[in-house]
Each structure stands twice: as structure tokens, then as C-alpha cells.
N, C-alpha and C. Protein backbone atom coordinates (compact mmCIF):
# COMPACT_ATOMS: atom_id res chain seq x y z
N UNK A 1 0.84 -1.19 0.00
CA UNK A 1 0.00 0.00 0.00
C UNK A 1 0.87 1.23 0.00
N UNK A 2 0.27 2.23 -0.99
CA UNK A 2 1.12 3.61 -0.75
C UNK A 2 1.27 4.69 -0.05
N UNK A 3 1.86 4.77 0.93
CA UNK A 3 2.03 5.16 2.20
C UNK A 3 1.75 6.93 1.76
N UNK A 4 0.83 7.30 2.98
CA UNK A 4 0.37 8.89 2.62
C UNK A 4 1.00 9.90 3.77
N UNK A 5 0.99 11.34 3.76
CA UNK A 5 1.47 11.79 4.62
C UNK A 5 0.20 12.28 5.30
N UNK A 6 0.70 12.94 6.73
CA UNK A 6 -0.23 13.25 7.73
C UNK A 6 -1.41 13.83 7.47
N UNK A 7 -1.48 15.44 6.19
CA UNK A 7 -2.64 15.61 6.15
C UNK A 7 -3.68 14.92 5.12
N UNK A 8 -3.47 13.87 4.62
CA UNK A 8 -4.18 12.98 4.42
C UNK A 8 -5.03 12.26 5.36
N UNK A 9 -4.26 11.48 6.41
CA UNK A 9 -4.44 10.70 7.29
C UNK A 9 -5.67 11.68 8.31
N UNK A 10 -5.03 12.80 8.09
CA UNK A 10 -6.06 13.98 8.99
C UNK A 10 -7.32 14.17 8.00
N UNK A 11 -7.23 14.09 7.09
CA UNK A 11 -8.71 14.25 6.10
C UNK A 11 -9.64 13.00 6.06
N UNK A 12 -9.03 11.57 6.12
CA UNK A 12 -9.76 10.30 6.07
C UNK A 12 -10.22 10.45 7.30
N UNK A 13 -9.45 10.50 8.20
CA UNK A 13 -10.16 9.92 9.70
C UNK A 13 -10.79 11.11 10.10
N UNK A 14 -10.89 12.11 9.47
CA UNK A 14 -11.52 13.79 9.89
C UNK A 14 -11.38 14.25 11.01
N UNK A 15 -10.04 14.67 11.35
CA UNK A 15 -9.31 14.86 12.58
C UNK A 15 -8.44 15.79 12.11
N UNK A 16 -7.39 16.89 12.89
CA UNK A 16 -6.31 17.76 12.30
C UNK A 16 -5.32 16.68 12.81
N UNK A 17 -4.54 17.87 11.64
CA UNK A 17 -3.42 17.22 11.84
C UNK A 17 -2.48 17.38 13.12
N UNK A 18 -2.98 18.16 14.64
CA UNK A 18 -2.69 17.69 15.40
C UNK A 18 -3.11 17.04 16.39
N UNK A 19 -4.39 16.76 15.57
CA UNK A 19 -5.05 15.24 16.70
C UNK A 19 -4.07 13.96 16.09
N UNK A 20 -3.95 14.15 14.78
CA UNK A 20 -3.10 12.95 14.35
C UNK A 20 -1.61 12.68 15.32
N UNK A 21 -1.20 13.96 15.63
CA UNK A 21 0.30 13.61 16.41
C UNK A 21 0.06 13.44 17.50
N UNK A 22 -1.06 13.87 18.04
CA UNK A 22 -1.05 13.30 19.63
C UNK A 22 -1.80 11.75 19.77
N UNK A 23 -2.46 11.63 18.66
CA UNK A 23 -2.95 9.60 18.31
C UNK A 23 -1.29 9.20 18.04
N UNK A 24 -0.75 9.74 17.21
CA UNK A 24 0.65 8.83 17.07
C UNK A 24 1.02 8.33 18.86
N UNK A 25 1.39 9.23 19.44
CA UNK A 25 1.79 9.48 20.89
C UNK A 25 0.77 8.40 21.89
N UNK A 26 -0.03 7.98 21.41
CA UNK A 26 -1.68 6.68 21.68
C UNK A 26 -1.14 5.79 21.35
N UNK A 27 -0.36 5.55 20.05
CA UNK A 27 -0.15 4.59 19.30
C UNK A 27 -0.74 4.27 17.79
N UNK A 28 -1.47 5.65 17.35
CA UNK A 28 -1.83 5.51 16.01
C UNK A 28 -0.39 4.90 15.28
N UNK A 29 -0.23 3.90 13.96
CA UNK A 29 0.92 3.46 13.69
C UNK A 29 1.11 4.46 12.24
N UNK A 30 2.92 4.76 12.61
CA UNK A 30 3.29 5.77 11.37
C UNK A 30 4.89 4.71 11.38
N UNK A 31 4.97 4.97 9.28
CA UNK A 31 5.55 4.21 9.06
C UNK A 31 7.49 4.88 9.59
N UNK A 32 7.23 6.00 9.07
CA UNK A 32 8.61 6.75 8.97
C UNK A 32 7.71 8.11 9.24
N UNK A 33 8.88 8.84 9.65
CA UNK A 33 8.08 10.63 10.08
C UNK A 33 7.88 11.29 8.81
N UNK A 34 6.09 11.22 9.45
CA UNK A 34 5.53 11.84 8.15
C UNK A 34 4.91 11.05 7.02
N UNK A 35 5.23 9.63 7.68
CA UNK A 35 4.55 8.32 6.28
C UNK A 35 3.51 7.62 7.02
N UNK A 36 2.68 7.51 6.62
CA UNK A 36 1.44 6.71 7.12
C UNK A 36 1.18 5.77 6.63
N UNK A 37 0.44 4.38 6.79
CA UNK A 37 -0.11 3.65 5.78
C UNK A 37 -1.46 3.80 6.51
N UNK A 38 -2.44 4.36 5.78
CA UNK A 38 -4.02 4.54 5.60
C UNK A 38 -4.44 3.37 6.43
N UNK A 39 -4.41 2.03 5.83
CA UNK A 39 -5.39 1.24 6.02
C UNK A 39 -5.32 0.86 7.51
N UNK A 40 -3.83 0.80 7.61
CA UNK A 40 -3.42 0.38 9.50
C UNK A 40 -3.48 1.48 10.21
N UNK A 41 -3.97 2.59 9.90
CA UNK A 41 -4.25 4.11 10.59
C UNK A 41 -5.96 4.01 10.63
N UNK A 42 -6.38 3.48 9.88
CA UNK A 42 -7.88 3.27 9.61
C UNK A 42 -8.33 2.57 10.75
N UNK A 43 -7.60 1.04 10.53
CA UNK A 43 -8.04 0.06 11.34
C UNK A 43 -7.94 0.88 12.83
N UNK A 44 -6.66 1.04 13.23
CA UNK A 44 -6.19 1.40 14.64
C UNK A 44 -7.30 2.79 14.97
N UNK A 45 -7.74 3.21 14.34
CA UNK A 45 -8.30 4.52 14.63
C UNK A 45 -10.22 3.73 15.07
N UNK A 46 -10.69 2.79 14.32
CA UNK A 46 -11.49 2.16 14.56
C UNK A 46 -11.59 1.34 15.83
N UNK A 47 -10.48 1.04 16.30
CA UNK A 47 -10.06 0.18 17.58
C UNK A 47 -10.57 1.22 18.45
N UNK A 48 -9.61 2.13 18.32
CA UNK A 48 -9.48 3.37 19.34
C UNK A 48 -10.68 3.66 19.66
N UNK A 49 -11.35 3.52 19.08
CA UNK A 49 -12.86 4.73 18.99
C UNK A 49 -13.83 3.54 19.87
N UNK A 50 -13.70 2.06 19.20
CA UNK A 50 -14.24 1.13 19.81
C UNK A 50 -14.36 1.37 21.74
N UNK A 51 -12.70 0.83 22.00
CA UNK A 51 -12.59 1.48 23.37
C UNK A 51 -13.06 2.41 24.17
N UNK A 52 -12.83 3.45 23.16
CA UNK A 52 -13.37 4.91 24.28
C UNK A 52 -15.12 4.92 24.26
N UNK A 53 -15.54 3.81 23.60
CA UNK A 53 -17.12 3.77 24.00
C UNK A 53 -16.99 2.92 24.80
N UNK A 54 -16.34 2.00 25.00
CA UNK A 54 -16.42 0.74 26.26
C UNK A 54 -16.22 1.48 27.31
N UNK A 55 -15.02 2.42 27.21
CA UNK A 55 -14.92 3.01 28.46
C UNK A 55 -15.67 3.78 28.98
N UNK A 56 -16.33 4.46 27.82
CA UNK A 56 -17.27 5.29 29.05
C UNK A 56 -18.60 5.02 29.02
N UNK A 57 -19.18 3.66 28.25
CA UNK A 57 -20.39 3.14 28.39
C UNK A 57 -20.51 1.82 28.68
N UNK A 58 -20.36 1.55 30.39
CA UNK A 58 -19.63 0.23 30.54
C UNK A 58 -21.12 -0.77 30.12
N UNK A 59 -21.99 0.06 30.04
CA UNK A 59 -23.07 -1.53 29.62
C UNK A 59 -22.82 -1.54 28.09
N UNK A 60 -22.85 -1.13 27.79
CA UNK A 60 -22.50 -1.74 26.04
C UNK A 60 -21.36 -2.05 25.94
N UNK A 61 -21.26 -3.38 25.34
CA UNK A 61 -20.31 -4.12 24.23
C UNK A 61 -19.87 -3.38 22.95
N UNK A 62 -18.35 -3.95 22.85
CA UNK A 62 -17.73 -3.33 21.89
C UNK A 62 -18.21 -3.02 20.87
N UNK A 63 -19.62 -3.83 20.22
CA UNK A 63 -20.16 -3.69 19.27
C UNK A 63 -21.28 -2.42 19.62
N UNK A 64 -21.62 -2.09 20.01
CA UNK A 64 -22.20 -1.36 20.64
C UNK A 64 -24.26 -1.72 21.08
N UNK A 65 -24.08 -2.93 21.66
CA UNK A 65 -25.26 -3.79 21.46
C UNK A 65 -25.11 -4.16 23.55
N UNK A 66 -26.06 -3.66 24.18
CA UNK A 66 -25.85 -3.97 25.12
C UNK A 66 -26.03 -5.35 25.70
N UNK A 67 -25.33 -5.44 27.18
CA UNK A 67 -24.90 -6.63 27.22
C UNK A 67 -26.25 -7.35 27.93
N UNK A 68 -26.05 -8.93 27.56
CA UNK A 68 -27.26 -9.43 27.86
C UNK A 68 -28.14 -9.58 29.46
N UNK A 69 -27.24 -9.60 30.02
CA UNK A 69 -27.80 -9.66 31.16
C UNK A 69 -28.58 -8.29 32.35
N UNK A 70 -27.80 -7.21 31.35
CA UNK A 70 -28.56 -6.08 31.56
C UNK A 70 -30.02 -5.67 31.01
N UNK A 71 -29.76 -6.70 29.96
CA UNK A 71 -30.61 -5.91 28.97
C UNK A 71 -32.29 -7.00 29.67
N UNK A 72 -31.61 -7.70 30.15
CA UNK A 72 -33.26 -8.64 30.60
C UNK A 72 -33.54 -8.45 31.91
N UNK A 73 -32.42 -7.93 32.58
CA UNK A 73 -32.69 -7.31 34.07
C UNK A 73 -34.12 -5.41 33.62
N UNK A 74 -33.21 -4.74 32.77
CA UNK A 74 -34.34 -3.78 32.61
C UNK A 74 -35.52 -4.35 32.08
N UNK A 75 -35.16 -5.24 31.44
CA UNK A 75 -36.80 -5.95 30.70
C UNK A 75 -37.58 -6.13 31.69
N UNK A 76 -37.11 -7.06 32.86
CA UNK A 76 -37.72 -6.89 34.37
C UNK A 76 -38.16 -5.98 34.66
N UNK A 77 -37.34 -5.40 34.77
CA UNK A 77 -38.11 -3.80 35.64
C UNK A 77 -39.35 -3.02 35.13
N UNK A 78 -39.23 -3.39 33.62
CA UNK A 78 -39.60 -2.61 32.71
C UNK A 78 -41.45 -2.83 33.42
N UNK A 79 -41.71 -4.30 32.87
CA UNK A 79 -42.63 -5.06 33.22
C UNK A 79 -43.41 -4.60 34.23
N UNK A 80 -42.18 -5.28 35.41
CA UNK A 80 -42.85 -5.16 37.04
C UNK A 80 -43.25 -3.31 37.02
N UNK A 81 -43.17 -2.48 36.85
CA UNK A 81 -43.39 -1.29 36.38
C UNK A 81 -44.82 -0.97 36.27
N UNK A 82 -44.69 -1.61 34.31
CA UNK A 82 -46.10 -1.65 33.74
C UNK A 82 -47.09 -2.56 34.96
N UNK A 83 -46.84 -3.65 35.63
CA UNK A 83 -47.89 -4.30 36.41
C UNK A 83 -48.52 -3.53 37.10
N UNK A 84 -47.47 -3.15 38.00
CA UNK A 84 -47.60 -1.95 39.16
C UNK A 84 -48.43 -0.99 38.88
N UNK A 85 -48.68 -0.44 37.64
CA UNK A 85 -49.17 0.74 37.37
C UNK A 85 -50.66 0.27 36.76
N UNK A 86 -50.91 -1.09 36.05
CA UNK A 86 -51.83 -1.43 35.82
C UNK A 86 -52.41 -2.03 36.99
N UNK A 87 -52.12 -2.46 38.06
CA UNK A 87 -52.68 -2.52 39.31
C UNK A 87 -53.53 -1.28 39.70
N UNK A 88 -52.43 -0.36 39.94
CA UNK A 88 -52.79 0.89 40.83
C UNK A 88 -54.40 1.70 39.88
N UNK A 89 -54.10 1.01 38.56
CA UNK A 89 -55.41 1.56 37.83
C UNK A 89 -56.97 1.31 38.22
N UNK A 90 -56.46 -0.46 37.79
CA UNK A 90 -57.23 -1.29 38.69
C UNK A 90 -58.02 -0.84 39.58
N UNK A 91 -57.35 -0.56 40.77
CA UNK A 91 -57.90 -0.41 41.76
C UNK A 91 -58.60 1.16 42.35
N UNK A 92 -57.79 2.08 41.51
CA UNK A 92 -58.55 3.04 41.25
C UNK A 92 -59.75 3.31 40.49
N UNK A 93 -59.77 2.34 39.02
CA UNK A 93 -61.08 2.34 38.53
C UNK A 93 -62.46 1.03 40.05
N UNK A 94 -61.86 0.61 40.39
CA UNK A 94 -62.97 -0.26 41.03
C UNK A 94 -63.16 0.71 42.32
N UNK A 95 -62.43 1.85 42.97
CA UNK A 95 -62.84 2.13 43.46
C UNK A 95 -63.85 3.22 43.02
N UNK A 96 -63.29 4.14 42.16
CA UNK A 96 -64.46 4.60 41.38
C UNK A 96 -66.06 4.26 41.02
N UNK A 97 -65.74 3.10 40.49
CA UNK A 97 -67.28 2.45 40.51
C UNK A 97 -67.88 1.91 41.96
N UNK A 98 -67.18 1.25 42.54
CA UNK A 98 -67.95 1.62 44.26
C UNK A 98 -68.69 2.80 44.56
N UNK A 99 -68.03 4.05 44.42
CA UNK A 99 -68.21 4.91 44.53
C UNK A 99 -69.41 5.33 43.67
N UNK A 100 -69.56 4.92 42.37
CA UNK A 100 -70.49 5.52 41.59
C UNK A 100 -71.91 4.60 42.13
N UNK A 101 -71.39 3.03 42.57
CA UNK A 101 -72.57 2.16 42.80
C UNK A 101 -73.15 2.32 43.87
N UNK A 102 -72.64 2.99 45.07
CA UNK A 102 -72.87 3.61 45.95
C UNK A 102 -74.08 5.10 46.23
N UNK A 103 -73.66 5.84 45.41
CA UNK A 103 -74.29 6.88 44.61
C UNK A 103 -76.02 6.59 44.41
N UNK A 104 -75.28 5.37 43.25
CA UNK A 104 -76.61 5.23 42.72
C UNK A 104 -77.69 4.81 43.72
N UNK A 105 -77.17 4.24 44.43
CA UNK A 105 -78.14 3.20 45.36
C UNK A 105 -78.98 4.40 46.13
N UNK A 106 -78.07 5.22 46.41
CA UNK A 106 -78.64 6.75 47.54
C UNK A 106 -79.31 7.11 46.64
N UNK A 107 -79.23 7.31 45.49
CA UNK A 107 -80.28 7.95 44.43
C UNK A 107 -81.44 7.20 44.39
N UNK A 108 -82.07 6.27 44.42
CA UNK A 108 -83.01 5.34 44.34
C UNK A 108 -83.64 4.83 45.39
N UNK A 109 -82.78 4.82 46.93
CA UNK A 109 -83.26 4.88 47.64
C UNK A 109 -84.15 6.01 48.08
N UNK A 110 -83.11 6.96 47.87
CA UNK A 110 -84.23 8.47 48.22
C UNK A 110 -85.44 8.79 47.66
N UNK A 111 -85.44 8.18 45.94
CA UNK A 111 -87.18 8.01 45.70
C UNK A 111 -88.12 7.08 45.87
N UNK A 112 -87.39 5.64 46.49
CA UNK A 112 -88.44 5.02 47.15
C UNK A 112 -89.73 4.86 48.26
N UNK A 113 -90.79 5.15 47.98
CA UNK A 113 -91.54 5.25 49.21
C UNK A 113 -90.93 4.44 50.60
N UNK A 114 -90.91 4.58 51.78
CA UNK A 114 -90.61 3.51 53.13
C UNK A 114 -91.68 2.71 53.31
N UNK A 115 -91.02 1.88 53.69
CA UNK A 115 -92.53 0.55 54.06
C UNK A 115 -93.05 1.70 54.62
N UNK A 116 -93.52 1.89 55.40
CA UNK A 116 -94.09 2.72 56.73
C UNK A 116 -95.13 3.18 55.70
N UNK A 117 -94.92 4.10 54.64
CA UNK A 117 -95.69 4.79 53.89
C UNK A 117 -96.29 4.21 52.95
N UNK A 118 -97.43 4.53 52.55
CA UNK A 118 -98.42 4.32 51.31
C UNK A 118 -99.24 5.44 50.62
């Protein structure tokens, strides 16, 4: 492969050319000062980038696909959540209708004549 110089390497990976010298100083790989080969500056720059998402997103995998056992623990939560809240509905709509069946009954009672009366 034909080895390119820095501001190349700074235009592919869209970086200046002094992010490129302080990645050299990382370990970006340069062949001779000032010679690059693209494709192993490519790769290594893809690595790099990989990492600094691991590092600062420790639940995702390198691929960037989180990891499984997190991902079915929130599924849990997710759930027990939705239950919880369809409970609390629950029980707010039934108390509601108590309430309304309640109502009604006082309504109907109050126009019923009493034994007593005729």
C-alpha cells in the first residue's frame, strides 16, 4: 500500500493534523516521520474509537449492542413497572365504581316510598 502523509491521514479519519500527532503518541501506527499507511491508521483509529465507548459506556459491548444480562434485568423492571401501574389503575377504577354504585343506590333509595308509607 502507498504510504500517505499526515494531512491525508487527517482528512480520512476527519481529525487535524494535530489530533493525528497526539494519536501517534496513543499509538496511532506511522511508518517513517511523516509516512502513514491509511489502512493500519484506519483500522487502529477504529479500535481506538471502539474502546473509548467501552470506556465510558460500561453496559454496552464493543459492538455497541448492550450486554445481555442487563438488557433482561431492565426488561424486568420494565414489566414489574407496567404491572404496578396497571394494578394501581385497577384499583382506582374499582374504586371509582364503588363509589359511583354507591351513589346510585342513595339515588333510588331516596325516591323510594318507606314501608311505613303508602
Amino acid at each position: 500500500m502507498a504510504m500517505v502523509d499526515v494531512e491525508r491521514v487527517a482528512n480520512a479519519l476527519n481529525l487535524t493534523r494535530q489530533r493525528v500527532a497526539q494519536l501517534v503518541k496513543e499509538g496511532l501506527p506511522r511508518e517513517k516521520r511523516g509516512e502513514y499507511d491509511p489502512i493500519k491508521c484506519m483500522l487502529w483509529y477504529i479500535r481506538y474509537l471502539q474502546a473509548q465507548v467501552s470506556r465510558l459506556s460500561p453496559n454496552v459491548d464493543a459492538l455497541g449492542g448492550e450486554l445481555d444480562s442487563e438488557r433482561k434485568e431492565r426488561i424486568g423492571l420494565l414489566r414489574a413497572d407496567r404491572e404496578l401501574k396497571e394494578l394501581e389503575l385497577a384499583r382506582q377504577r374499582g374504586s371509582n365504581a364503588k363509589t359511583l354504585i354507591g351513589k346510585k343506590k342513595n339515588q333510588l333509595d331516596s325516591h323510594r316510598p318507606s314501608p311505613g308509607r303508602t
